[in-house]
Protein backbone atom coordinates (compact mmCIF):
# COMPACT_ATOMS: atom_id res chain seq x y z
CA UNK A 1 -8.28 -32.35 -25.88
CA UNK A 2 -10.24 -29.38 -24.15
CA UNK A 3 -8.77 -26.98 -21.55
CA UNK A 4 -11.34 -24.53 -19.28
CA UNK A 5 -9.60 -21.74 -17.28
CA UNK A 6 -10.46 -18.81 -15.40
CA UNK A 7 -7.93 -16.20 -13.62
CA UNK A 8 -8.99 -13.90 -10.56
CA UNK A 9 -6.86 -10.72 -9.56
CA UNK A 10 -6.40 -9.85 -6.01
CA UNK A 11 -5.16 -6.37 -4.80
CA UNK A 12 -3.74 -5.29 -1.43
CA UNK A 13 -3.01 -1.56 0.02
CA UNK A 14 -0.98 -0.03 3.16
CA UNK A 15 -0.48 2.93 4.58
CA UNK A 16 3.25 2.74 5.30
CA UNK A 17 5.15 5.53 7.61
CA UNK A 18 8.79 6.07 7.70
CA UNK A 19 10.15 7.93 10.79
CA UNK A 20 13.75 9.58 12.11
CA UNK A 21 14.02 10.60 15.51
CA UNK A 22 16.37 13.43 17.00
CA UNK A 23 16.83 14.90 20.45
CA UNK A 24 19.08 17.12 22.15
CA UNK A 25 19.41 19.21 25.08
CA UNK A 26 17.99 22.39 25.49
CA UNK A 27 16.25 22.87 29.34
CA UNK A 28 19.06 21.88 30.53
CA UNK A 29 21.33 24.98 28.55
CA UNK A 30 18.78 27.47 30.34
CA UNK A 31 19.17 29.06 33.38
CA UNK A 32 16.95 27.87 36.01
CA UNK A 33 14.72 31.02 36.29
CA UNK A 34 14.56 30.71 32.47
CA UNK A 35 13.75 27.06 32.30
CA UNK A 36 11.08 27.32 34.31
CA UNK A 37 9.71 30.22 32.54
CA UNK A 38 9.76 28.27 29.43
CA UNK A 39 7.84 25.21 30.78
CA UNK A 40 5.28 27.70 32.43
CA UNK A 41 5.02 28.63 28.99
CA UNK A 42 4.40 25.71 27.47
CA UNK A 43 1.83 24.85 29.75
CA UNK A 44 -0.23 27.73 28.65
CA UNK A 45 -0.01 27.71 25.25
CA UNK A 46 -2.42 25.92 23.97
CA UNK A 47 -0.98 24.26 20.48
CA UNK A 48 1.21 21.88 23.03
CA UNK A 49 -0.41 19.16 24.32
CA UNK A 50 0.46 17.39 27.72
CA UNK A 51 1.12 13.96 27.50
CA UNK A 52 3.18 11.45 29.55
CA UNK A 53 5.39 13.88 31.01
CA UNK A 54 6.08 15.94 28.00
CA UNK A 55 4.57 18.75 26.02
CA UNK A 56 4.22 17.78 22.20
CA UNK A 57 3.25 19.36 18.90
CA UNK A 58 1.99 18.35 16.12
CA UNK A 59 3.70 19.72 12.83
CA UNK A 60 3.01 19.13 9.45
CA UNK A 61 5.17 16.29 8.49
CA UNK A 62 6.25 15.46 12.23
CA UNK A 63 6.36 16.08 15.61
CA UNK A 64 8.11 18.49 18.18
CA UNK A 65 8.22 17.26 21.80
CA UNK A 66 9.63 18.68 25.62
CA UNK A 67 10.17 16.26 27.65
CA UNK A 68 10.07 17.99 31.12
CA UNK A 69 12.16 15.04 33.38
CA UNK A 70 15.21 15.62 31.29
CA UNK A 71 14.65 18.88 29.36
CA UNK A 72 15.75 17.23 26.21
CA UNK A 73 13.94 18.54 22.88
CA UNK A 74 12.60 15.32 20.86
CA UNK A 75 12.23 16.15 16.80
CA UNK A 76 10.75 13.59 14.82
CA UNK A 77 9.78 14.09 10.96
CA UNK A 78 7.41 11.23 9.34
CA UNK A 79 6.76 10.91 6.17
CA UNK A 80 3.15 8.56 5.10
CA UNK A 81 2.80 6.78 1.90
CA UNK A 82 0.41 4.15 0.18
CA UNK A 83 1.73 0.71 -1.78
CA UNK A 84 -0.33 -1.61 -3.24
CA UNK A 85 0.53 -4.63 -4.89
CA UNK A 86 -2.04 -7.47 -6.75
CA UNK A 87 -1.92 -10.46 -7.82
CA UNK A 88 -3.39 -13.09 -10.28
CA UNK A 89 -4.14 -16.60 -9.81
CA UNK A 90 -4.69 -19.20 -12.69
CA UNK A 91 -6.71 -22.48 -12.21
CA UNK A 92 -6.95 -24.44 -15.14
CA UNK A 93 -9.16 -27.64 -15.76
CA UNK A 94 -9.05 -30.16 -18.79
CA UNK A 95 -9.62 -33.28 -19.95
CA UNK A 96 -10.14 -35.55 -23.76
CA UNK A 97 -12.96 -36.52 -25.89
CA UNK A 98 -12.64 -40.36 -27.04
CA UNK A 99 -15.66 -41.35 -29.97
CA UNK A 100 -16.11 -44.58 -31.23
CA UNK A 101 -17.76 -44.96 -34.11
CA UNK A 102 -18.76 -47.35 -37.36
CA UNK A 103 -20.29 -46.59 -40.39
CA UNK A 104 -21.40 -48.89 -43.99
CA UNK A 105 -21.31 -48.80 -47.65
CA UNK A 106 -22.70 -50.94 -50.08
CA UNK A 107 -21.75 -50.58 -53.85
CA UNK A 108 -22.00 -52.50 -56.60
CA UNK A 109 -19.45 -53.90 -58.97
CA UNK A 110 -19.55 -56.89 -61.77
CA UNK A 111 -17.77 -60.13 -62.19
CA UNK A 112 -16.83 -59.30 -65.63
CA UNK A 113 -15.95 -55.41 -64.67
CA UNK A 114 -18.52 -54.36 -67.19
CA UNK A 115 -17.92 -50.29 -67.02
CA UNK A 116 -14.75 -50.54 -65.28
CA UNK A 117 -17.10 -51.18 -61.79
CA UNK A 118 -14.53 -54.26 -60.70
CA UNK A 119 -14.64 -55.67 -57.06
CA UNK A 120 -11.90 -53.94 -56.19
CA UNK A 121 -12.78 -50.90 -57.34
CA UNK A 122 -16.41 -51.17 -55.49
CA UNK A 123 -14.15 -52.18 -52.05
CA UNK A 124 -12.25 -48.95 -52.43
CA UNK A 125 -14.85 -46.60 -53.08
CA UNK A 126 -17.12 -48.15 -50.34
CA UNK A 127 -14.30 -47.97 -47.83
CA UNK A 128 -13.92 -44.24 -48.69
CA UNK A 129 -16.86 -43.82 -48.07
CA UNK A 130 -17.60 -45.26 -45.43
CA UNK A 131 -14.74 -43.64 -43.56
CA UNK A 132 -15.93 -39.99 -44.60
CA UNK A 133 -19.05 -41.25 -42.73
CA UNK A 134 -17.67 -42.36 -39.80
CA UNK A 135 -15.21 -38.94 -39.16
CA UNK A 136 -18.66 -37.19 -39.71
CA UNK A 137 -20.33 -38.89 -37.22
CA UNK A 138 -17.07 -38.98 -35.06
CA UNK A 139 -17.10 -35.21 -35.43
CA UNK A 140 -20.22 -34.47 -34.29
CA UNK A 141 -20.34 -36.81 -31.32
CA UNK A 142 -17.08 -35.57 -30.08
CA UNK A 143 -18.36 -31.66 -30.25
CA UNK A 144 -21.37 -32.96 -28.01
CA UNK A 145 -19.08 -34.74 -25.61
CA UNK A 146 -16.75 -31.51 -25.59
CA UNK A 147 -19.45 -29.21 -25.22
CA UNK A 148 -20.87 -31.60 -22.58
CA UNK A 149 -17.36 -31.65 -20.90
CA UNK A 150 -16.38 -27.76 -21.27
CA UNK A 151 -19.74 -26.78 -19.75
CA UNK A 152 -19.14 -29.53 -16.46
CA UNK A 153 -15.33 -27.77 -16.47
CA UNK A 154 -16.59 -24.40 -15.88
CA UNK A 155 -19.10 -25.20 -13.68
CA UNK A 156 -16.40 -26.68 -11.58
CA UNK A 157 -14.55 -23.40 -11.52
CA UNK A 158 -17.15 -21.21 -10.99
CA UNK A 159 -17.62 -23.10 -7.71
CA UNK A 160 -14.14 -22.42 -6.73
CA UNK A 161 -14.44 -18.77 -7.72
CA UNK A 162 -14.68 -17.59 -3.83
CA UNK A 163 -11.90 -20.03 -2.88
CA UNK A 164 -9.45 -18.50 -6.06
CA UNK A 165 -10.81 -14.81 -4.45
CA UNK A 166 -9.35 -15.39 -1.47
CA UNK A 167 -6.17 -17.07 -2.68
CA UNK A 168 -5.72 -14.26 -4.98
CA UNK A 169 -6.37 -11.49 -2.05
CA UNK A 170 -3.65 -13.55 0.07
CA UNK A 171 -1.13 -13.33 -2.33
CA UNK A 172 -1.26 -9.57 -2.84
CA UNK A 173 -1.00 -8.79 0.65
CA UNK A 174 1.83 -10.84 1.02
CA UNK A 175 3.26 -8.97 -1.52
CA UNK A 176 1.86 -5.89 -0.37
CA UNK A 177 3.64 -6.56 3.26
CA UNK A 178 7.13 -6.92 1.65
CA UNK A 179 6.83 -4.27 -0.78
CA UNK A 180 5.25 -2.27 2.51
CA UNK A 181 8.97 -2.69 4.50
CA UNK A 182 11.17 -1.98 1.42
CA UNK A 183 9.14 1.72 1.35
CA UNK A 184 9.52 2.00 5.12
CA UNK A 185 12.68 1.82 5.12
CA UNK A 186 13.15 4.32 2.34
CA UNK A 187 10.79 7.06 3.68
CA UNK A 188 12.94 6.53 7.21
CA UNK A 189 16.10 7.51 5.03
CA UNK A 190 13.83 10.36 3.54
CA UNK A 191 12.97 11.27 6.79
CA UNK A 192 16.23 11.62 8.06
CA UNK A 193 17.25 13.62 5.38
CA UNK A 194 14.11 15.96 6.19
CA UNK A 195 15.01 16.30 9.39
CA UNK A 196 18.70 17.71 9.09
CA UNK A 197 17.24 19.95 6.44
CA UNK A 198 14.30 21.39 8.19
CA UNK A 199 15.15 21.13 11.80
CA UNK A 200 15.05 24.79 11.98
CA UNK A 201 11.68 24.15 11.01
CA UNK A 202 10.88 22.14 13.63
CA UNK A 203 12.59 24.12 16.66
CA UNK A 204 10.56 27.18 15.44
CA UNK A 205 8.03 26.57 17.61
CA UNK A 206 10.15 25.94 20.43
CA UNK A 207 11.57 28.96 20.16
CA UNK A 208 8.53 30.78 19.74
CA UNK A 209 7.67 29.67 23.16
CA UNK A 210 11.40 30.63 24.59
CA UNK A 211 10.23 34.04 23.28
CA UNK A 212 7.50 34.36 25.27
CA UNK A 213 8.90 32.84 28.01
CA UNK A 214 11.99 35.30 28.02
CA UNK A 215 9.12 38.23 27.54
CA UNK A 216 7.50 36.95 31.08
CA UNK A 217 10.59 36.54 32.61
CA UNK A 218 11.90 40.25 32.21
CA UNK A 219 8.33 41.89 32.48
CA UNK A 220 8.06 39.92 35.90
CA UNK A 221 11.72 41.30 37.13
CA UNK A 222 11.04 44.49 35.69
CA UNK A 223 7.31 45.17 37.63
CA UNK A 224 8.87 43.54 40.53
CA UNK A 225 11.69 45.98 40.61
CA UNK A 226 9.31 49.02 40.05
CA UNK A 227 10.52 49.71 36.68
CA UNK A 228 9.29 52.59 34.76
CA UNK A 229 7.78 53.20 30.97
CA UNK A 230 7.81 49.78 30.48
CA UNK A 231 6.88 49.23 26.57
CA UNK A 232 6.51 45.43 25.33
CA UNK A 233 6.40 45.17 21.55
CA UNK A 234 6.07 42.37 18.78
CA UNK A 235 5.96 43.16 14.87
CA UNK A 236 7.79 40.66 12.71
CA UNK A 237 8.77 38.18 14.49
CA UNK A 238 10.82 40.47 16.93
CA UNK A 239 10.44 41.26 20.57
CA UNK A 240 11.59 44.85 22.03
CA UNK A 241 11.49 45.33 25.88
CA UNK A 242 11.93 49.05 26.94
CA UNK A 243 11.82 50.32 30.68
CA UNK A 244 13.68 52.18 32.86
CA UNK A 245 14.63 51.37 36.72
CA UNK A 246 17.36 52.47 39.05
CA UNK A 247 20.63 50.50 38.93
């Protein structure tokens, strides 16, 4: 018997992106003069875009959004990975040498089995003999015929080399694809986790703009009410409004 094989590996990738999604009020909780100094101030700072009806930014790791029909404040964290998966295919061929093959011997014996050379002894050693001839022979024909075969066997697979390719490249991403869902579903549990830890995080930005928003508001009532020494000032983070006006 002879056996031929050859194996091709396949390998698959995804990106795979597991989200959690939380919104809650927070136009709605302002005043109106308030709430629409916030949105005035989202419209003019320029890290929100407009999109759809609502205000977004980008954040690393998610997304903040304002949606301005309801007011509500949409938080969403994402986390990305990569899985890959591959896989091997095996095609085997095979197949069996059968040799026929005969071979003679002549030796000599005497009637009177001068020297101990009998007939019988002359049949044994000749048939021996013979047979140690005809494995040789049998040998070396079937290595040709193997040879012969293996070589026709391979040539065979290497013509199915771009078929086993692409059988081998469909099998990872089928693996890839459930291995893909199984991680989704864990970075969405991540994700979730990331978002109840860092959703101060995430409203920073919101509040930032609330900030500014509440700065515009009172400088506006202030000028418009002929307030005095009015002093704005930022450092740190914290906002400090002085003026004076008549109650």
């Amino acid at each position: 018997m002879w056996q031929e094989e050859v194996r091709r590996t396949g390998r698959a990738s995804a990106d795979v992106t597991g989200e959690a999604t939380l919104r809650q009020e927070f136009g709605t909780l302002l005043g109106a003069a308030a709430r629409r100094a916030f949105e005035a101030a989202l419209g003019s700072d320029t890290r929100w875009a407009w999109q759809d009806g609502t205000y977004r930014m980008e954040l690393d790791g998610g997304t903040v959004a304002y949606h301005l029909d309801t007011g509500e404040i949409e938080m969403t964290a994402r986390l990305i990975d990569v899985v890959s998966a591959e896989a091997e295919v095996t095609r085997t061929v095979e197949g069996t040498v059968d040799v026929h093959t005969t071979a003679e011997r002549t030796e000599r014996y005497y009637d009177d089995s001068w020297g101990g050379l009998s007939k019988s002894v002359a049949e044994r050693t000749a048939r021996l003999e013979a047979q140690e001839r005809a494995d040789r022979k049998a040998a070396e024909q079937a290595a040709r015929q193997e040879e012969k075969a293996r070589l026709a066997g391979q040539a065979r697979l290497a013509g199915q080399g771009a078929e086993l390719d692409a059988e081998a490249r469909e099998e990872a991403e089928r693996r890839v694809v459930a291995t893909a869902e199984q991680r989704r579903e864990e970075l969405a549990r991540d994700a979730a986790d990331r978002l109840a830890d860092a959703r101060t995080d995430f409203l920073r930005p919101v509040h930032e703009v609330l900030a500014v928003a509440y700065r515009d508001a009172i400088v506006e009532y202030a000028r418009a009410n002929g307030a005095q020494g009015l002093q704005v000032d930022e450092t740190d983070g914290m906002l400090n409004i002085q003026f004076e006006m008549e109650a």
